[in-house]
N, C-alpha and C. Protein backbone atom coordinates (compact mmCIF):
# COMPACT_ATOMS: atom_id res chain seq x y z
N UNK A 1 -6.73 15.18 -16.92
CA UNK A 1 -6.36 13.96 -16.24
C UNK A 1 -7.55 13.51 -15.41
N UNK A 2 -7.79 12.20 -15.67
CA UNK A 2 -9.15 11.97 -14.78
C UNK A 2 -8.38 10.77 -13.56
N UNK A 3 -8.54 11.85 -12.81
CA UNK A 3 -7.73 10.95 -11.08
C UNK A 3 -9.11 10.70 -10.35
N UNK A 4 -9.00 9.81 -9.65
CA UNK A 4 -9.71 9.32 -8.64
C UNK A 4 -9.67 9.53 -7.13
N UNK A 5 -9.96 10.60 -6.70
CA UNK A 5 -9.71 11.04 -5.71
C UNK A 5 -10.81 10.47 -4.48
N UNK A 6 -10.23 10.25 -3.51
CA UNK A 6 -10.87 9.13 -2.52
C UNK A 6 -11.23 10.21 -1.22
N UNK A 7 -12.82 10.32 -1.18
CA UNK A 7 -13.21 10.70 0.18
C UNK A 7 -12.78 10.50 1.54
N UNK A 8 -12.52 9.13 1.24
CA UNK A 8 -11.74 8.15 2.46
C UNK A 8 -10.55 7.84 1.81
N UNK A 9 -9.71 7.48 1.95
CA UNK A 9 -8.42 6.91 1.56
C UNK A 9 -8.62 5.65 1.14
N UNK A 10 -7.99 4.64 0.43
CA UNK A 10 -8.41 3.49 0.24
C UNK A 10 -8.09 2.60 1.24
N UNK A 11 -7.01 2.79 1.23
CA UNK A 11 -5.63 2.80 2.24
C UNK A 11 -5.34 3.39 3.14
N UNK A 12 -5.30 3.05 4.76
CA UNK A 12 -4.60 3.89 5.73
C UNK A 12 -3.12 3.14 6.52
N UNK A 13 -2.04 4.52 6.49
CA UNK A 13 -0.86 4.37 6.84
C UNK A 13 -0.88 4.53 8.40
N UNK A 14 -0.25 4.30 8.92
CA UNK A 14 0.04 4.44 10.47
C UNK A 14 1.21 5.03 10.64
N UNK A 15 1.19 5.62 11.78
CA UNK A 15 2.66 7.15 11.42
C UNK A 15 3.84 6.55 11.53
N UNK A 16 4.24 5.52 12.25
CA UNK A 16 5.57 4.76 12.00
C UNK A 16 5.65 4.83 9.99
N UNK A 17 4.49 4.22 9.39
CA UNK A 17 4.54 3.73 8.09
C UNK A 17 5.20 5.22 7.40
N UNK A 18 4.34 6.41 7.61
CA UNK A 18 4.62 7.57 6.90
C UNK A 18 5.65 7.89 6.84
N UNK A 19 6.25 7.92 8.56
CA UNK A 19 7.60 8.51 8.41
C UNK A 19 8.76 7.50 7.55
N UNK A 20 8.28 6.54 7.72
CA UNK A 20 9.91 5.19 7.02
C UNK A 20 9.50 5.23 5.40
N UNK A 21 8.09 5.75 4.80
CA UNK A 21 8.05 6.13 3.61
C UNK A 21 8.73 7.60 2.83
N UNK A 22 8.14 8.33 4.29
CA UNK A 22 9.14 9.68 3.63
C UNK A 22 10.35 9.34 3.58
N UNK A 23 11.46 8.48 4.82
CA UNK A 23 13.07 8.58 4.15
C UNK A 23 12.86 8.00 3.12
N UNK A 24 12.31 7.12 2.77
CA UNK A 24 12.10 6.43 1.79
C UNK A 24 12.27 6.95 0.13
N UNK A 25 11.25 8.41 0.32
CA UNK A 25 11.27 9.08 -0.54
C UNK A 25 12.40 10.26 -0.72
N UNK A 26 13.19 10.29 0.19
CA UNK A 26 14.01 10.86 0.29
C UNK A 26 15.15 10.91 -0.76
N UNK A 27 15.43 9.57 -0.60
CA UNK A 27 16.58 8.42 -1.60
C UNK A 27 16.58 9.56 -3.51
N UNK A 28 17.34 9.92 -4.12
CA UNK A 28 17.00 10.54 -5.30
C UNK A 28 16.48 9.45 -6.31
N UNK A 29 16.56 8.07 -6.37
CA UNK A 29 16.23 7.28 -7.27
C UNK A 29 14.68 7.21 -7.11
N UNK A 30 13.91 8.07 -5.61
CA UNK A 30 12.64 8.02 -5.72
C UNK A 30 12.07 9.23 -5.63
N UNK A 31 12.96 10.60 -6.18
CA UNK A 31 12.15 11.98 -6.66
C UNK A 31 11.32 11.51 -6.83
N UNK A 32 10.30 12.57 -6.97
CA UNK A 32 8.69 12.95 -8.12
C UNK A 32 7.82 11.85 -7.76
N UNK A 33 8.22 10.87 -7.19
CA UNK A 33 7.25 9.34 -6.95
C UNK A 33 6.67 9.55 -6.21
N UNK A 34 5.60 8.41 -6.07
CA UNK A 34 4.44 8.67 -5.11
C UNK A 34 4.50 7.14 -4.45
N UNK A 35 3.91 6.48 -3.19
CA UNK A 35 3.85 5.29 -3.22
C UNK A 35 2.76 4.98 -3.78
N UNK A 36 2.90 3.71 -4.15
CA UNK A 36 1.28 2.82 -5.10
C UNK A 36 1.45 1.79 -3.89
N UNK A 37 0.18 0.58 -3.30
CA UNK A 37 -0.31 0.02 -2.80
C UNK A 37 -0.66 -0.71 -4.27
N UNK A 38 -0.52 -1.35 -4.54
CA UNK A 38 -1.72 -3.14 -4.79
C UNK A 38 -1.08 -4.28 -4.93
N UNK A 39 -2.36 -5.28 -5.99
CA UNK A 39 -2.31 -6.47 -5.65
C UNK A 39 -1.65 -7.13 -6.61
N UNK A 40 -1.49 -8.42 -6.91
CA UNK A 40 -1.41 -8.86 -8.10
C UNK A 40 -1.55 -11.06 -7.54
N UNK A 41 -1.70 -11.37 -8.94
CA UNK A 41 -1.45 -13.11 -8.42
C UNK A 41 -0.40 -13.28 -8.41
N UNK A 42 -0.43 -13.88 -7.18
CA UNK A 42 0.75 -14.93 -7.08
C UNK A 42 0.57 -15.09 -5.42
N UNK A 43 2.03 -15.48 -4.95
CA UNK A 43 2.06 -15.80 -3.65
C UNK A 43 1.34 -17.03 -3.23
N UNK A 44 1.62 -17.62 -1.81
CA UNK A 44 1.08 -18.20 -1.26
C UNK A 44 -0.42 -18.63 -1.06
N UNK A 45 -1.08 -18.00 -1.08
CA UNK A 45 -2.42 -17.81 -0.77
C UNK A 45 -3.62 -17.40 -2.18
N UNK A 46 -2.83 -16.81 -3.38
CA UNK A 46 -3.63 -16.10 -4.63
C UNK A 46 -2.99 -15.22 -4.67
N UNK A 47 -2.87 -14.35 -3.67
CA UNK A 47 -3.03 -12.95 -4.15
C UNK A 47 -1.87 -12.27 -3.08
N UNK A 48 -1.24 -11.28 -3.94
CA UNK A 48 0.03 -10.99 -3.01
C UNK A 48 -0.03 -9.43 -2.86
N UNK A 49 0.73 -9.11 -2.01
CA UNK A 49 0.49 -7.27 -1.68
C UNK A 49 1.65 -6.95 -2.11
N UNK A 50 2.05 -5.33 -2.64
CA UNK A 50 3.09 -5.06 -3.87
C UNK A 50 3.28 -3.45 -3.11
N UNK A 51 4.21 -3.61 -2.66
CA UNK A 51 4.06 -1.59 -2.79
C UNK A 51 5.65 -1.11 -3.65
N UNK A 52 5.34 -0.24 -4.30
CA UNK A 52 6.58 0.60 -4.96
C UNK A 52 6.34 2.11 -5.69
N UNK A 53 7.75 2.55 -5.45
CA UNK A 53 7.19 4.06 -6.08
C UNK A 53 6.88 4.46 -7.65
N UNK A 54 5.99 5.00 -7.35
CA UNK A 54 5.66 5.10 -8.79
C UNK A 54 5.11 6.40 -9.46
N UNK A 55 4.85 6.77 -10.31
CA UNK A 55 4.13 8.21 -11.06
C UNK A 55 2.74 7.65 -10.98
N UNK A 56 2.38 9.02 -10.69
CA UNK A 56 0.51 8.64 -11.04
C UNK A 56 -0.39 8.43 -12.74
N UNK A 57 -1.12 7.05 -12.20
CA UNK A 57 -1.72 7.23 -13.81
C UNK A 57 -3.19 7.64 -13.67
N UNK A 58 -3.91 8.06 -14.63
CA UNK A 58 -4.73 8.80 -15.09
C UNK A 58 -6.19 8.23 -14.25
N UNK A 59 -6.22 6.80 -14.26
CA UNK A 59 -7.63 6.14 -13.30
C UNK A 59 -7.09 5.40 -11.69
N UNK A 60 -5.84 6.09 -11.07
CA UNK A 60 -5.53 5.87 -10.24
C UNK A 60 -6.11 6.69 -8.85
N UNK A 61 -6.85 6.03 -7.51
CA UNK A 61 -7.89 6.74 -6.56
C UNK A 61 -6.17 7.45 -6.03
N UNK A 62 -6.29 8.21 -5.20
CA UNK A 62 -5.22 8.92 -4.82
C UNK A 62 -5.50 9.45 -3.36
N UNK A 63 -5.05 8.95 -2.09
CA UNK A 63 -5.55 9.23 -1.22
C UNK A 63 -4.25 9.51 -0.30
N UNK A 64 -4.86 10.06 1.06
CA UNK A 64 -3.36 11.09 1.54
C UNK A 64 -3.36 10.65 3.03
N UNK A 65 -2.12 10.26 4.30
CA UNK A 65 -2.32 9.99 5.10
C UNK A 65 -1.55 10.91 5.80
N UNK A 66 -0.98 11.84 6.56
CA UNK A 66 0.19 11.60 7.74
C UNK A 66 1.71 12.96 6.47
N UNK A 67 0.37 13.05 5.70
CA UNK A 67 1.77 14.18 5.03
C UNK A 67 2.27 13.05 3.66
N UNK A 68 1.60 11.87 3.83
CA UNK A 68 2.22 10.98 2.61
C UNK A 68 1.05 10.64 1.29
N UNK A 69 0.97 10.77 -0.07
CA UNK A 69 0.29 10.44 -0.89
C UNK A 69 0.35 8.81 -1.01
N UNK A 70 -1.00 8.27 -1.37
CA UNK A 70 -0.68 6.83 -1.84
C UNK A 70 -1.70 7.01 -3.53
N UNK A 71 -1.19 6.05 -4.03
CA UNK A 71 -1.93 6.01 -5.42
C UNK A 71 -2.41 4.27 -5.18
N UNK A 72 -3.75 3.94 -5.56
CA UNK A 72 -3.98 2.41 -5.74
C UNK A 72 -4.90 2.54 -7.34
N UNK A 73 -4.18 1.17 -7.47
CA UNK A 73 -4.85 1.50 -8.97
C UNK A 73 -6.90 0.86 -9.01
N UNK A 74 -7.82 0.42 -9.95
CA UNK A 74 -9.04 0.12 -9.28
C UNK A 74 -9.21 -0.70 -9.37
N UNK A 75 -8.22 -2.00 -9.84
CA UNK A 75 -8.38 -3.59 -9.65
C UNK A 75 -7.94 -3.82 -8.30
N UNK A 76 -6.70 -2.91 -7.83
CA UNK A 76 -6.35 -3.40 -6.50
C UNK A 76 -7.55 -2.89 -5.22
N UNK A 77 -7.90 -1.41 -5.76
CA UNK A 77 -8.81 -1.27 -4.92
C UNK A 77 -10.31 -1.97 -4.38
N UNK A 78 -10.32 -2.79 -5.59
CA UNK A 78 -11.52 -3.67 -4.49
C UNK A 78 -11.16 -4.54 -3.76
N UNK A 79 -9.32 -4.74 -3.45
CA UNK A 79 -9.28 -5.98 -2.82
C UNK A 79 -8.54 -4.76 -1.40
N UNK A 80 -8.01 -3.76 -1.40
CA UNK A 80 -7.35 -3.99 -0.18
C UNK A 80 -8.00 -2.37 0.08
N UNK A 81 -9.22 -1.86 -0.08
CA UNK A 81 -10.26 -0.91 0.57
C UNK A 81 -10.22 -1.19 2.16
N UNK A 82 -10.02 -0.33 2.62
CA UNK A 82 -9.71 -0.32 4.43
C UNK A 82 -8.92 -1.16 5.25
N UNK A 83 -7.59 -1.25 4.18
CA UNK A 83 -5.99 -2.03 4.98
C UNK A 83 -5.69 -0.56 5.38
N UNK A 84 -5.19 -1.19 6.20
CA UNK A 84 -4.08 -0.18 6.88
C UNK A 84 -2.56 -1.37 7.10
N UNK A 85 -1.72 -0.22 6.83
CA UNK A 85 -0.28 -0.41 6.73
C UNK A 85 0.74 0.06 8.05
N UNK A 86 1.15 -0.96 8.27
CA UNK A 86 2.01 -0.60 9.42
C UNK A 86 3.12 -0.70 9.20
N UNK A 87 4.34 -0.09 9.73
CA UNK A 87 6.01 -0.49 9.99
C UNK A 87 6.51 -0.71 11.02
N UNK A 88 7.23 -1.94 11.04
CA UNK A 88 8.04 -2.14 12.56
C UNK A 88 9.28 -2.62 12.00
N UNK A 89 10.16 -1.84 13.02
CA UNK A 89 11.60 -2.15 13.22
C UNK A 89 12.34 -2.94 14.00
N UNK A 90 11.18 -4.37 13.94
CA UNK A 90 11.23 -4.94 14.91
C UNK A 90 12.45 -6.08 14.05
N UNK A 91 13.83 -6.91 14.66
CA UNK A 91 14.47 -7.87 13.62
C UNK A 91 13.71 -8.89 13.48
N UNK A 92 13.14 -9.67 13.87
CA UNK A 92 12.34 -10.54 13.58
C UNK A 92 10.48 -10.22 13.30
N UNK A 93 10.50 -10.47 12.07
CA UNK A 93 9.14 -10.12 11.61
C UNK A 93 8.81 -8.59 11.55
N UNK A 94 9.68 -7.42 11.50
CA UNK A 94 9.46 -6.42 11.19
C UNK A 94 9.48 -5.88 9.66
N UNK A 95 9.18 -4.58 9.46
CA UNK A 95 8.93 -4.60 7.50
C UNK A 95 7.54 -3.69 7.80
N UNK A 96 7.40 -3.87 6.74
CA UNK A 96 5.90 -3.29 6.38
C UNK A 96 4.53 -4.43 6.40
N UNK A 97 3.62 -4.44 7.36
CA UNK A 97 2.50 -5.04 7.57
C UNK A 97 1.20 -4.72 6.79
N UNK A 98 0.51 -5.35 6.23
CA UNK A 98 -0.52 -5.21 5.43
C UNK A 98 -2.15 -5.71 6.59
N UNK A 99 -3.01 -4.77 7.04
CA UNK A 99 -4.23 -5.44 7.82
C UNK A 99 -5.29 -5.26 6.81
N UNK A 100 -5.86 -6.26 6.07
CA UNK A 100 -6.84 -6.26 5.37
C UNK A 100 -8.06 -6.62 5.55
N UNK A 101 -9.28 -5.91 5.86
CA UNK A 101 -10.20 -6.93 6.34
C UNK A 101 -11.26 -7.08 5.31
N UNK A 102 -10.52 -6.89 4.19
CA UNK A 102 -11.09 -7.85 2.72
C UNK A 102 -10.75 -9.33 3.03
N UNK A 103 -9.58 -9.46 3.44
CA UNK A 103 -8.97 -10.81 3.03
C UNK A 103 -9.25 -11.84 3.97
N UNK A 104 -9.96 -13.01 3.10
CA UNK A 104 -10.55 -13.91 4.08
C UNK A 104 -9.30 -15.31 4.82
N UNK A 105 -8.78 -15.34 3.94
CA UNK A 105 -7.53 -16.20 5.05
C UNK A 105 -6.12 -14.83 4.42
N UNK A 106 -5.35 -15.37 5.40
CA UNK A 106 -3.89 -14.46 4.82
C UNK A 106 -2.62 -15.82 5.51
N UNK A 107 -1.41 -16.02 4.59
CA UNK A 107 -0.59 -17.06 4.48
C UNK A 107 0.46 -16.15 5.89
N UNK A 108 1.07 -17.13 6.44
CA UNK A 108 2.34 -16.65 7.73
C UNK A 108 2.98 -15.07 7.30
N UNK A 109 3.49 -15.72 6.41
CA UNK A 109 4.26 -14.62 5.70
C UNK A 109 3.38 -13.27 6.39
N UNK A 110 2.21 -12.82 5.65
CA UNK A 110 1.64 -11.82 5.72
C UNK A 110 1.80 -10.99 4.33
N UNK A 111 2.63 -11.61 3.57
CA UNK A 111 2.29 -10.72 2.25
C UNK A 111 1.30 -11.45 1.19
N UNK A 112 0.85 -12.61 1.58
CA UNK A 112 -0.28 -13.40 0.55
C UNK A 112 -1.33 -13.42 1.25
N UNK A 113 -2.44 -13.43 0.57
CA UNK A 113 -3.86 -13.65 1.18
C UNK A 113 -4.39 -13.70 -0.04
N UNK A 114 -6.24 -14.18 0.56
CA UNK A 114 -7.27 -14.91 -0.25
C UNK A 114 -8.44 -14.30 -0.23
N UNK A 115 -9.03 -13.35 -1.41
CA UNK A 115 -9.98 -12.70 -1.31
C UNK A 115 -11.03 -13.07 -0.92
């Protein structure tokens, strides 16, 4: 298996993020999974942020935060290399936060931005 294992993480979680990922992983519909981080088009802005659990594939970087694995695949990794991910349980505007300082504008929301 040729994995991509990341000196640095691509991605850094913040420990609120880890822990609401582990219940997360808790759930049995997300055994054996790992979280993935990336991108894809669409959204507001180009480009939208995606996280879900997933199995690891073979050219995926694989980096570790707080006790939690993330997998990014290497199209996403040139766009969101040194985000960090936050969680707040806050009711208004809480969720999972994306800080990218790839991204040169980012839409209200916070899940679209513009490489």
């Amino acid at each position: 298996m040729d994995v991509n294992t990341a000196i640095e993480p691509v991605v850094s979680l913040a420990r609120t993020t880890a822990e609401e990922v582990r219940s997360l992983l808790e759930k049995p519909e997300n055994a054996g999974k790992t979280l993935r981080v990336y991108v894809e088009q669409g959204g507001c802005s180009g480009m939208q942020y995606a996280m879900v659990f997933d199995e690891q594939r073979p050219d995926d970087f694989v980096g570790g935060m707080h006790g939690i694995s993330v997998l990014v695949d290497p199209f996403s990794a040139q766009y969101v290399r040194g985000a960090v991910i936050e969680f707040s349980e806050e009711l208004v505007g809480g969720g999972f936060k994306i800080s990218n300082p790839n991204a040169q504008q980012s839409c209200g929301c916070g899940k679209s931005f513009t490489a």
